[in-house]
C-alpha atoms as a PDB file:
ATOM      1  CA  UNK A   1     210.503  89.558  68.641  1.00  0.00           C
ATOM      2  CA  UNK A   2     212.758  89.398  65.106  1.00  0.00           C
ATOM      3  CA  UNK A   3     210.350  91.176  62.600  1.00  0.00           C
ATOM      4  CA  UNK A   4     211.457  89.219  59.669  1.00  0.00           C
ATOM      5  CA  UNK A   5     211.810  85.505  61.485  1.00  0.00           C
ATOM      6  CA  UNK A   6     210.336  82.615  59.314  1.00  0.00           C
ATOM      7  CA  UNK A   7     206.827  81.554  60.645  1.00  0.00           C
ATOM      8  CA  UNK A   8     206.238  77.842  61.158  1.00  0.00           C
ATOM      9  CA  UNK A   9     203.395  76.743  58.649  1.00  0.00           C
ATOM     10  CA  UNK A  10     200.386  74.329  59.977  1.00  0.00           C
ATOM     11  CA  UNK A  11     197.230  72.737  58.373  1.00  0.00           C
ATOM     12  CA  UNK A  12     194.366  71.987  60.505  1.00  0.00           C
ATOM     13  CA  UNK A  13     192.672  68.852  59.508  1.00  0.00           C
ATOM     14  CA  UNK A  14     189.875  67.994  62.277  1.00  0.00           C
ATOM     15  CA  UNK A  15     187.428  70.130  64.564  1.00  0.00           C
ATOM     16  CA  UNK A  16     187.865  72.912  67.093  1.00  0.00           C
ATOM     17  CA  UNK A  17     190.195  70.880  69.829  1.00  0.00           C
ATOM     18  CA  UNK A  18     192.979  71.283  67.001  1.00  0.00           C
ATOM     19  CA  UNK A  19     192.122  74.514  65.578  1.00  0.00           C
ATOM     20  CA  UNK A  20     191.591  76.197  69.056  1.00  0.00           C
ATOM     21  CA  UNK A  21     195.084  75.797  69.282  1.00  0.00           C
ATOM     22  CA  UNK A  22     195.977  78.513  66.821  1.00  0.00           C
ATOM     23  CA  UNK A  23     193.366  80.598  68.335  1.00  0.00           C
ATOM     24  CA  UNK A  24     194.531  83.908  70.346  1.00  0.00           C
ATOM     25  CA  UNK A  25     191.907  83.228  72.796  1.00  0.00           C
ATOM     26  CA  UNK A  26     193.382  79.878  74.109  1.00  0.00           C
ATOM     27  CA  UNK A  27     197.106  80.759  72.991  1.00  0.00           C
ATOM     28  CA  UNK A  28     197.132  84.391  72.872  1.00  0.00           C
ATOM     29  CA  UNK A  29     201.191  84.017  71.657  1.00  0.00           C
ATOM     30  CA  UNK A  30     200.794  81.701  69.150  1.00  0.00           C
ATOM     31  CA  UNK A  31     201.132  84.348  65.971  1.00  0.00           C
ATOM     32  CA  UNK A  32     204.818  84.555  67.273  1.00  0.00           C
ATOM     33  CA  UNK A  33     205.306  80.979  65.965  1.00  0.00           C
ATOM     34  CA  UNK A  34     202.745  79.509  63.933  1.00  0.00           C
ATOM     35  CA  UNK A  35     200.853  81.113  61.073  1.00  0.00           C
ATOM     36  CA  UNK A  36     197.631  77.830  60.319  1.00  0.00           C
ATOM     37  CA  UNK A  37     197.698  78.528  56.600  1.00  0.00           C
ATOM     38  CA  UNK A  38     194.676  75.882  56.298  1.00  0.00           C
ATOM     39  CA  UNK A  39     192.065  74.582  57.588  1.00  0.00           C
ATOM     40  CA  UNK A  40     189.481  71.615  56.833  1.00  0.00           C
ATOM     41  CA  UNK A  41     186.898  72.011  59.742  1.00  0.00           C
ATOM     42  CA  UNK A  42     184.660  69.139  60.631  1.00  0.00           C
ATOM     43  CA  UNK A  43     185.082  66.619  57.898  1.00  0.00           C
ATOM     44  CA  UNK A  44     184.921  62.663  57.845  1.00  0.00           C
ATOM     45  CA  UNK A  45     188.472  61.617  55.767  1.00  0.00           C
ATOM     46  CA  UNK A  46     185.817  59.611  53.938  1.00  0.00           C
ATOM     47  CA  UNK A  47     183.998  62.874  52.811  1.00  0.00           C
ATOM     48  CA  UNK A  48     187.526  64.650  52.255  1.00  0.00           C
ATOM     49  CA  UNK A  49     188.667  61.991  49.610  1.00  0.00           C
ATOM     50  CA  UNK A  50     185.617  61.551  47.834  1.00  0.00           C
ATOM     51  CA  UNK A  51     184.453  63.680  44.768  1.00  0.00           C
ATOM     52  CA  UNK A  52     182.635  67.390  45.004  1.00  0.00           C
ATOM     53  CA  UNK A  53     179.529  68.002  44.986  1.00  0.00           C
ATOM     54  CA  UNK A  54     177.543  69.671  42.971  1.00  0.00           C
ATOM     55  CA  UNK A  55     174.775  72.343  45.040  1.00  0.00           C
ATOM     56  CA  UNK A  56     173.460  75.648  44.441  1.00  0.00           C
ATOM     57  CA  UNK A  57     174.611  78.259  47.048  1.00  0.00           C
ATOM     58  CA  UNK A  58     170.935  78.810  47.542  1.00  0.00           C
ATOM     59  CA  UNK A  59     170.806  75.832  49.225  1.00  0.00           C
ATOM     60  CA  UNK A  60     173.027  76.037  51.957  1.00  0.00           C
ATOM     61  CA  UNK A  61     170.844  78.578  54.336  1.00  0.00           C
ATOM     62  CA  UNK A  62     169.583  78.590  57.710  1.00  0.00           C
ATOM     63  CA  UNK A  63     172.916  78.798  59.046  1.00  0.00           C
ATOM     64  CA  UNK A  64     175.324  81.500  60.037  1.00  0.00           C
ATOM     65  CA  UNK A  65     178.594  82.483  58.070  1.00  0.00           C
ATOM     66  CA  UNK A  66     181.143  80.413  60.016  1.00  0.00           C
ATOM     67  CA  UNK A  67     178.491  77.408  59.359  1.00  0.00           C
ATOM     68  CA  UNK A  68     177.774  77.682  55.809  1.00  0.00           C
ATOM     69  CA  UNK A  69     181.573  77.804  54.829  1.00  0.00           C
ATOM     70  CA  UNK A  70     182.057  74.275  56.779  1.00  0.00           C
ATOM     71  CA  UNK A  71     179.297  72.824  54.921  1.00  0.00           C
ATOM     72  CA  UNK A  72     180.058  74.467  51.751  1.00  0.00           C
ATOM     73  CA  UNK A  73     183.915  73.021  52.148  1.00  0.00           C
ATOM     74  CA  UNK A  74     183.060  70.026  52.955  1.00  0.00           C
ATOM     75  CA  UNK A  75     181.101  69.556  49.569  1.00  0.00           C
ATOM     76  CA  UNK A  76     183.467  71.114  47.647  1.00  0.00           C
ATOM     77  CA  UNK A  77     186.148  68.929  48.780  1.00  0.00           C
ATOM     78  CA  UNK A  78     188.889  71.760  48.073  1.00  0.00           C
ATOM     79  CA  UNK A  79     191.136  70.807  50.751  1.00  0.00           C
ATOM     80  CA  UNK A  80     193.967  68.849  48.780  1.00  0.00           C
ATOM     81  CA  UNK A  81     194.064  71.182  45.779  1.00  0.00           C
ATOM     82  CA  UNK A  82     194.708  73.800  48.632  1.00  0.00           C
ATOM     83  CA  UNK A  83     196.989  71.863  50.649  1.00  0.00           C
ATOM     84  CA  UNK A  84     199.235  71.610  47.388  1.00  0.00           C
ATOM     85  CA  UNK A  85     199.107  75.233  46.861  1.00  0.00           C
ATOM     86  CA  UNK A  86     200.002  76.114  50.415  1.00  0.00           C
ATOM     87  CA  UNK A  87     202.408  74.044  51.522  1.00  0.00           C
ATOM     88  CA  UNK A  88     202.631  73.584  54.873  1.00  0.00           C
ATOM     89  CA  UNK A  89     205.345  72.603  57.277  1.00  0.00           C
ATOM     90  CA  UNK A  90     202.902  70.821  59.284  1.00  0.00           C
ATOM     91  CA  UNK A  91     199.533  68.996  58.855  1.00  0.00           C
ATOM     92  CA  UNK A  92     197.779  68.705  62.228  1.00  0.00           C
ATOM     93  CA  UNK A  93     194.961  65.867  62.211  1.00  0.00           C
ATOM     94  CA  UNK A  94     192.425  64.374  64.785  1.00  0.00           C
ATOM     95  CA  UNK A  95     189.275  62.050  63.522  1.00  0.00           C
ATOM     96  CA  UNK A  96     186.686  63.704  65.279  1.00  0.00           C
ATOM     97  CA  UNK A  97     184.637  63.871  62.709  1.00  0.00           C
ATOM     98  CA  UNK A  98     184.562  60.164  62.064  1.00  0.00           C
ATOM     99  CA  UNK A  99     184.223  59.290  65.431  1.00  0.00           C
ATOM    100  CA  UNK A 100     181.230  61.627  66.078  1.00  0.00           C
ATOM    101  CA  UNK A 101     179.183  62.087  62.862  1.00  0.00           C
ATOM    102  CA  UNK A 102     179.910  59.694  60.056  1.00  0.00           C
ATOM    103  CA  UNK A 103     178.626  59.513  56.358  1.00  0.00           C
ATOM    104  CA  UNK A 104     176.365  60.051  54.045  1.00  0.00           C
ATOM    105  CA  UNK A 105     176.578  58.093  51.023  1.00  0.00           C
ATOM    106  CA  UNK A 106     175.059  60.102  47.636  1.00  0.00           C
ATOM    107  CA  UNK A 107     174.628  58.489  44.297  1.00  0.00           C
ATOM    108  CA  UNK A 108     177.984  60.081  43.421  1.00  0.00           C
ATOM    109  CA  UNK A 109     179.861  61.104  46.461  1.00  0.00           C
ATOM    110  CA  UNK A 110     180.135  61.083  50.462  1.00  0.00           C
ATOM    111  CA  UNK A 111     179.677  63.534  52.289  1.00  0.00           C
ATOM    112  CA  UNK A 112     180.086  64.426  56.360  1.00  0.00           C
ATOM    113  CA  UNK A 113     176.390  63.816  58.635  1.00  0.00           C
ATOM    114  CA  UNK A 114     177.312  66.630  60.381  1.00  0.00           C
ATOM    115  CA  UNK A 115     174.465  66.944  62.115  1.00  0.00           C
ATOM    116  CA  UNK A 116     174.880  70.019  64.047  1.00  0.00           C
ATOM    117  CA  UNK A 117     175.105  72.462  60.325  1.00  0.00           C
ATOM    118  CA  UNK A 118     174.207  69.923  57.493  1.00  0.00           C
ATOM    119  CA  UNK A 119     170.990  68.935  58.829  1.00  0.00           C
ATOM    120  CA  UNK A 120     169.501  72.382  59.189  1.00  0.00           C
ATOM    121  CA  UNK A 121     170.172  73.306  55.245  1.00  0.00           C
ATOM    122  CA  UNK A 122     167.862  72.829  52.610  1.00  0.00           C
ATOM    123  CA  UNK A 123     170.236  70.750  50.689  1.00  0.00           C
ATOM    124  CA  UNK A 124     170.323  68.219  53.443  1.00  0.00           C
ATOM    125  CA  UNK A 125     166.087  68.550  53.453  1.00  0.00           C
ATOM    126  CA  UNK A 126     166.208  67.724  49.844  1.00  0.00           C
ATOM    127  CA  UNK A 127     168.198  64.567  50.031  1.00  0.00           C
ATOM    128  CA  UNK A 128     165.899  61.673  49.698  1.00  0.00           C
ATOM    129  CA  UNK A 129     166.025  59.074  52.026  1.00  0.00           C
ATOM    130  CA  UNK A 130     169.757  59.904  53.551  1.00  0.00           C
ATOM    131  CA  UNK A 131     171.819  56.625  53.461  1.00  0.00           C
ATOM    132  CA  UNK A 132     173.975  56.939  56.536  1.00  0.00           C
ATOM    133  CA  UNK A 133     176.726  55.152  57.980  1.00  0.00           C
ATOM    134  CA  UNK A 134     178.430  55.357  60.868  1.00  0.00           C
ATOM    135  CA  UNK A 135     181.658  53.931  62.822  1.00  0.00           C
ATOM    136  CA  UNK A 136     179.192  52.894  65.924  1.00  0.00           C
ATOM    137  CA  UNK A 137     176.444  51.128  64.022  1.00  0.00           C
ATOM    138  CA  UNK A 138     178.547  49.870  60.258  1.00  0.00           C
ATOM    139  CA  UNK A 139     182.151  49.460  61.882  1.00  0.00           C
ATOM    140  CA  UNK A 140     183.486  47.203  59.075  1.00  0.00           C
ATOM    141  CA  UNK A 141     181.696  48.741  56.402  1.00  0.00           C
ATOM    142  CA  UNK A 142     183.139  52.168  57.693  1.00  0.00           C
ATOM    143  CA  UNK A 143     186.432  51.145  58.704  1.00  0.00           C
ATOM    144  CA  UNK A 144     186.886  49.955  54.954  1.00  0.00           C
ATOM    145  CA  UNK A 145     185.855  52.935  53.389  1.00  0.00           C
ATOM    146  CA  UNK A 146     188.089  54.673  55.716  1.00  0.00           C
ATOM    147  CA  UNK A 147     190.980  53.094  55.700  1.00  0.00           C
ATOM    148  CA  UNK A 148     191.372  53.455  51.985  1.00  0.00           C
ATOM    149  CA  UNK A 149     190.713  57.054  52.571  1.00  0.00           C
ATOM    150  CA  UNK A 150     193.700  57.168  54.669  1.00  0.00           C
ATOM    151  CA  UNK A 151     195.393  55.887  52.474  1.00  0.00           C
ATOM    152  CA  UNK A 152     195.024  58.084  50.063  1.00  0.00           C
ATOM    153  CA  UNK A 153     195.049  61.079  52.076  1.00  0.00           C
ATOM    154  CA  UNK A 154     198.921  59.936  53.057  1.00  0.00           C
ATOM    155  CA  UNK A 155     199.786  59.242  49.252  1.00  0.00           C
ATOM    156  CA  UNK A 156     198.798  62.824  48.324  1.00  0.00           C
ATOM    157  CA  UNK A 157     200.783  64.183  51.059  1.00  0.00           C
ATOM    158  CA  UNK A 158     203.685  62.119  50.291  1.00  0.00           C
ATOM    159  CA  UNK A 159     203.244  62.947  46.659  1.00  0.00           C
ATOM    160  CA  UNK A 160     202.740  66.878  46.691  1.00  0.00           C
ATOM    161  CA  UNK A 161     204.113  68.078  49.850  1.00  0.00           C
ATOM    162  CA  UNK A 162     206.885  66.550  50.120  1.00  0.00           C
ATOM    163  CA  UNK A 163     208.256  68.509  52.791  1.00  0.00           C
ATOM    164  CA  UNK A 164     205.150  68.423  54.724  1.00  0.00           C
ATOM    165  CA  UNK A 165     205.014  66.712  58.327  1.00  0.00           C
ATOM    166  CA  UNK A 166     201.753  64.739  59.740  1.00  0.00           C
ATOM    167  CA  UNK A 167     200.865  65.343  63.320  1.00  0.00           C
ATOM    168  CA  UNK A 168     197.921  63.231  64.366  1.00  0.00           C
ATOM    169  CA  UNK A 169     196.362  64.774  67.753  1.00  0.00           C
ATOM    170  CA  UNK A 170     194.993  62.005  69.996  1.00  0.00           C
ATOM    171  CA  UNK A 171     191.964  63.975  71.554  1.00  0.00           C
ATOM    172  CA  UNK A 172     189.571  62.405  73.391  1.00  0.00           C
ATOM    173  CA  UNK A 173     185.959  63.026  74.928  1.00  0.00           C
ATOM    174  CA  UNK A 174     186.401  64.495  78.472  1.00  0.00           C
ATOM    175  CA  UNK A 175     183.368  62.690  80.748  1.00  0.00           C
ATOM    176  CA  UNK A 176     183.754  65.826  83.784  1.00  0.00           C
ATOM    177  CA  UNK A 177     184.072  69.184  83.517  1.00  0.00           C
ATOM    178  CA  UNK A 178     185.270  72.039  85.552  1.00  0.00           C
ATOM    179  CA  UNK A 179     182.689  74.725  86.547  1.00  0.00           C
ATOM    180  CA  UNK A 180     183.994  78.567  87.038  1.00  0.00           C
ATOM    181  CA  UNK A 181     184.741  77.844  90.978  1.00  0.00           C
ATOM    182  CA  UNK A 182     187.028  74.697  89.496  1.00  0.00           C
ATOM    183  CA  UNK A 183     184.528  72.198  91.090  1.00  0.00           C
ATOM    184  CA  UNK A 184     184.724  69.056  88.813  1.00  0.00           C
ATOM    185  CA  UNK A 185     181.008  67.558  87.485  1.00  0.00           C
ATOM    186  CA  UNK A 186     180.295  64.439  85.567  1.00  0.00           C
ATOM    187  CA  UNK A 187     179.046  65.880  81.830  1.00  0.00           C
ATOM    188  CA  UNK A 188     175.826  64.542  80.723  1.00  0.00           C
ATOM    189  CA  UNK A 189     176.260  63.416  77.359  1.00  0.00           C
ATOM    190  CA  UNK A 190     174.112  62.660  74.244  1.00  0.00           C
ATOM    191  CA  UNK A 191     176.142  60.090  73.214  1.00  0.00           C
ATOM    192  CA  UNK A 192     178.397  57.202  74.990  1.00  0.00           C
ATOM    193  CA  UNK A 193     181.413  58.608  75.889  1.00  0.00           C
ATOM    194  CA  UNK A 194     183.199  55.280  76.929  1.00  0.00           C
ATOM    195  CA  UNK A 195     182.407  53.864  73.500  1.00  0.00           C
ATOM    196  CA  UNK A 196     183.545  56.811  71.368  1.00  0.00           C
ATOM    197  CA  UNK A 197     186.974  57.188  72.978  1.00  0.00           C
ATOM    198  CA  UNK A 198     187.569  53.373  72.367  1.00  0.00           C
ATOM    199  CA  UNK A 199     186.618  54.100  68.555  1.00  0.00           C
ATOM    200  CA  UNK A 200     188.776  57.299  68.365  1.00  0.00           C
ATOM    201  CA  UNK A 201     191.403  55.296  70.365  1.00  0.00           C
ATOM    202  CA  UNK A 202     190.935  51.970  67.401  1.00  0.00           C
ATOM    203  CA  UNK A 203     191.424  54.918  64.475  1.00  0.00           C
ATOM    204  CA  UNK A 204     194.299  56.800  65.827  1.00  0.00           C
ATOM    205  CA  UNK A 205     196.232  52.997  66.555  1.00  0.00           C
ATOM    206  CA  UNK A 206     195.653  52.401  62.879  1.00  0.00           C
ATOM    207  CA  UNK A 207     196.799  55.794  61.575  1.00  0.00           C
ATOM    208  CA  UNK A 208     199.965  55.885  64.298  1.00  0.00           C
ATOM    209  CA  UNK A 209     200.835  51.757  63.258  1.00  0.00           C
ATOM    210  CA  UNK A 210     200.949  52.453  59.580  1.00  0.00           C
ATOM    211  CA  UNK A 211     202.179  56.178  59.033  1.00  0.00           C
ATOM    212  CA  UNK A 212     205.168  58.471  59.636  1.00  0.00           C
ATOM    213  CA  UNK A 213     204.064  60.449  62.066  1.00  0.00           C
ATOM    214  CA  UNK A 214     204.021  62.344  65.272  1.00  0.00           C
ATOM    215  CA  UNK A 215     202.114  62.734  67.626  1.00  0.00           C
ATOM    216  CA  UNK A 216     200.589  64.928  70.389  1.00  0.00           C
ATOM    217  CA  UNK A 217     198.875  63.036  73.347  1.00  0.00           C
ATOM    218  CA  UNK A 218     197.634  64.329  76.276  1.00  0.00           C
ATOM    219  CA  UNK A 219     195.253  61.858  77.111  1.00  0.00           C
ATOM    220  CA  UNK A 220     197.457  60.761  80.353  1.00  0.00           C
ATOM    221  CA  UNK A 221     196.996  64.308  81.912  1.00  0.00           C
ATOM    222  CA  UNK A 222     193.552  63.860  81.861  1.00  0.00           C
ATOM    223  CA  UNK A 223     192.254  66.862  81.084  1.00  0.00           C
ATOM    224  CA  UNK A 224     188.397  68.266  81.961  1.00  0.00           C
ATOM    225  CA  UNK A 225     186.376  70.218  80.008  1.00  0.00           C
ATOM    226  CA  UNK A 226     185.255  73.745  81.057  1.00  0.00           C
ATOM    227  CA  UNK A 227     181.433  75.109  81.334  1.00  0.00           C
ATOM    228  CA  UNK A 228     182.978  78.337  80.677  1.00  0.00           C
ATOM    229  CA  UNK A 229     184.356  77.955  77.036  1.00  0.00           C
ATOM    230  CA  UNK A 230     183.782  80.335  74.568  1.00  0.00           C
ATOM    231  CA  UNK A 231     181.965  77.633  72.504  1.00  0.00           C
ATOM    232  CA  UNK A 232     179.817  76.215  75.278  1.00  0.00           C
ATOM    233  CA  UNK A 233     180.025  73.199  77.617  1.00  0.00           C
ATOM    234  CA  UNK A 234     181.206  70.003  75.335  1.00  0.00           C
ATOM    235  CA  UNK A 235     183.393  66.755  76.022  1.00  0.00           C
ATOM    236  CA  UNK A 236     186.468  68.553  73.772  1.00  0.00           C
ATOM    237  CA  UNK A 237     185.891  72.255  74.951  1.00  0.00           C
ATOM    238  CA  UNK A 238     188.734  71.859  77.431  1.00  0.00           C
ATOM    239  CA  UNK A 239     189.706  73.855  80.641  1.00  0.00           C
ATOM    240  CA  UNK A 240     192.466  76.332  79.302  1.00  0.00           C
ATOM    241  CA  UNK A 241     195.674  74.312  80.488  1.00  0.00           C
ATOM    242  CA  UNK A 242     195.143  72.294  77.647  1.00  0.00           C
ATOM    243  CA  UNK A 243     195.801  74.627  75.281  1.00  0.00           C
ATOM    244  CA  UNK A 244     199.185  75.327  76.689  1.00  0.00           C
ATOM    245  CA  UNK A 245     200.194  72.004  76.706  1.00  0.00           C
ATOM    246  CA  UNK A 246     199.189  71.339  73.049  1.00  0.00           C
ATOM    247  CA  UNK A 247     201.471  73.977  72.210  1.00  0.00           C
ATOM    248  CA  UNK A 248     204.370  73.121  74.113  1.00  0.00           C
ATOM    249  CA  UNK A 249     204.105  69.939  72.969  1.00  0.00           C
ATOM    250  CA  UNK A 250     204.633  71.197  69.293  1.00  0.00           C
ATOM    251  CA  UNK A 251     207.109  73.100  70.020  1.00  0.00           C
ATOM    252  CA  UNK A 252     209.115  70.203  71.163  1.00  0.00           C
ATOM    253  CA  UNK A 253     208.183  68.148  67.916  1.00  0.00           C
ATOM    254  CA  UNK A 254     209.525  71.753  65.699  1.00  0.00           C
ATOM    255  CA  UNK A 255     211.989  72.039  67.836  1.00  0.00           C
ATOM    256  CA  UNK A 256     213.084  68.671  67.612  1.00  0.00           C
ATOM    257  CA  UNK A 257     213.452  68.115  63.647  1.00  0.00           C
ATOM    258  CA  UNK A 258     215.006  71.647  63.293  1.00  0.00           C
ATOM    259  CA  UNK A 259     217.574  69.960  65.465  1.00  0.00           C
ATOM    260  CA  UNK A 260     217.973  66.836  64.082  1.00  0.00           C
ATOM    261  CA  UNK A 261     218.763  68.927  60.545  1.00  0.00           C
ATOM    262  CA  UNK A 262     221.483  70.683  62.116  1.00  0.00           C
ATOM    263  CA  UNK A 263     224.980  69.174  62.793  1.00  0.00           C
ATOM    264  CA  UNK A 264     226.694  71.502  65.362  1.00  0.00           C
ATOM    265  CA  UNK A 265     227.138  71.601  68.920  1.00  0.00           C
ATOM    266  CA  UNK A 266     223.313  72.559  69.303  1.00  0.00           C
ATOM    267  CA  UNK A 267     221.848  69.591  68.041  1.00  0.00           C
ATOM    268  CA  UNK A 268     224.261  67.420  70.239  1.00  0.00           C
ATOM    269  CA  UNK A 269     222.964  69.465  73.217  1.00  0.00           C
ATOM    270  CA  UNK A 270     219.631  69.388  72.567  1.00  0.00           C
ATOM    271  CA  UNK A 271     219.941  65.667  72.405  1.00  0.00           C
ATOM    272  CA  UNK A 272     221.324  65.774  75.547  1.00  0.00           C
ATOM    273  CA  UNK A 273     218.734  68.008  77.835  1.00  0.00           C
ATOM    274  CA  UNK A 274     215.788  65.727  75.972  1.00  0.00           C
ATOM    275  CA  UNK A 275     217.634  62.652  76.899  1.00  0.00           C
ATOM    276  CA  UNK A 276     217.687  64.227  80.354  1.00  0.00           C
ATOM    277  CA  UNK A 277     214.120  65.105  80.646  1.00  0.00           C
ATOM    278  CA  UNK A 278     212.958  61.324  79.463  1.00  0.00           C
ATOM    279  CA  UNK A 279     215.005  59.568  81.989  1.00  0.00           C
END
């Protein structure tokens, strides 16, 4: 490997299935490539484009390390400030986090019902009557709230990172799962699986219909999850092909607009070969 080749900068704006990506476990090559300069873990769009929060560091407890920085990020709402500072070559975003938790609406802010960390904190205990809302139970309520976070999110970007290219991954909830003898199971879920894809499937149509973007979808390969992830058995802990395909997927998308700034006999034949492998 060429010791002083440029690495290919990436913000992660989602939840593991993204992130994972840039994790040596699932990709153990991907420091060759990709250095994720960023990431926003867990976060409704609403929550990331509304103001900080004010909390004492006292109150964020019952929780592990890992834990208390996603809940502490998520009400500081430092994302875009840092965004701007790092400048990335890529932003990498999925809407899990709207899709599976939703909002809670504060007298001065929003913040992400994540109810796997939030909840167990004493700042969440000492909210008063929680005013939730979520895609499955306030769609046009939400959808308003979060389309004009979208928008916003997209003006920053446009605004202070120029440079910076959106990737929205369309991940979905996987309803089987492999077991360690590769026997495939149906995956008991607490939630409707069915319903939440068609809601992830509504927000990424919106994003994909109105934005510059690319995309990386891997929904038609149909991919399972895997009872023997490192995070446990859940609808986006996948079996470890997808991993590999996420990543060859961006490399075609890098690979692609490196070419497409070139104008020399490379970028004609890598036209070519991808013409090729469409047809």
């Amino acid at each position: 490997m060429m010791q002083d080749k440029q690495m290919i900068k990436v913000a992660v704006l989602g939840s593991c299935v993204t992130r994972d990506n840039f994790n040596r476990t699932f990709n153990p090559n991907y420091k060759e490539f990709y250095e994720c300069v960023l990431l926003q873990n867990q976060s409704s769009l609403i929550s990331l484009m509304a103001s900080p929060v004010t909390f004492s560091p006292e109150e964020i407890d019952h929780l592990n390390e890992w834990d208390q920085w996603n809940v502490r990020t998520d009400l500081e709402k430092t994302f875009l400030s840092d965004l701007k500072q790092s400048q990335p070559d890529y932003l990498i975003l999925d809407l899990f986090s709207d899709v599976f938790f939703g909002c809670i609406v504060l007298e001065n802010s929003i913040i992400t019902n994540n109810h796997w960390k939030l909840w167990q904190t004493s700042y969440y205990k000492n909210i008063n009557e929680p005013s939730v809302i979520k895609l499955t139970e306030q769609r046009e309520e939400y959808l308003t709230l979060w389309k004009e976070a979208v928008h916003r999110l997209f003006s920053f970007v446009q605004t202070e990172c120029p440079s910076c290219k959106v990737i929205l991954h369309k991940a979905r909830f996987a309803s089987a799962y492999y077991n360690e003898n590769k026997q495939v199971n149906t995956l008991t879920s607490s939630f409707d699986i069915e319903t939440a894809n068609e809601l992830w499937n509504e927000l990424d149509m919106y994003v994909e219909e109105h934005y510059d973007i690319d995309v990386i979808d891997l929904t038609n390969e149909q991919f399972l999850a895997f009872e023997k992830h490192p995070w446990g058995l859940f609808s986006l802990h996948y079996e470890w092909d997808y991993y590999r395909a996420f990543l060859q997927t961006l490399h075609r998308i890098v690979v692609r607009d490196y070419m497409s700034s070139q104008n020399n006999v490379f970028s004609y034949i890598y036209e070519q070969l991808e013409g090729e492998r469409k047809n």
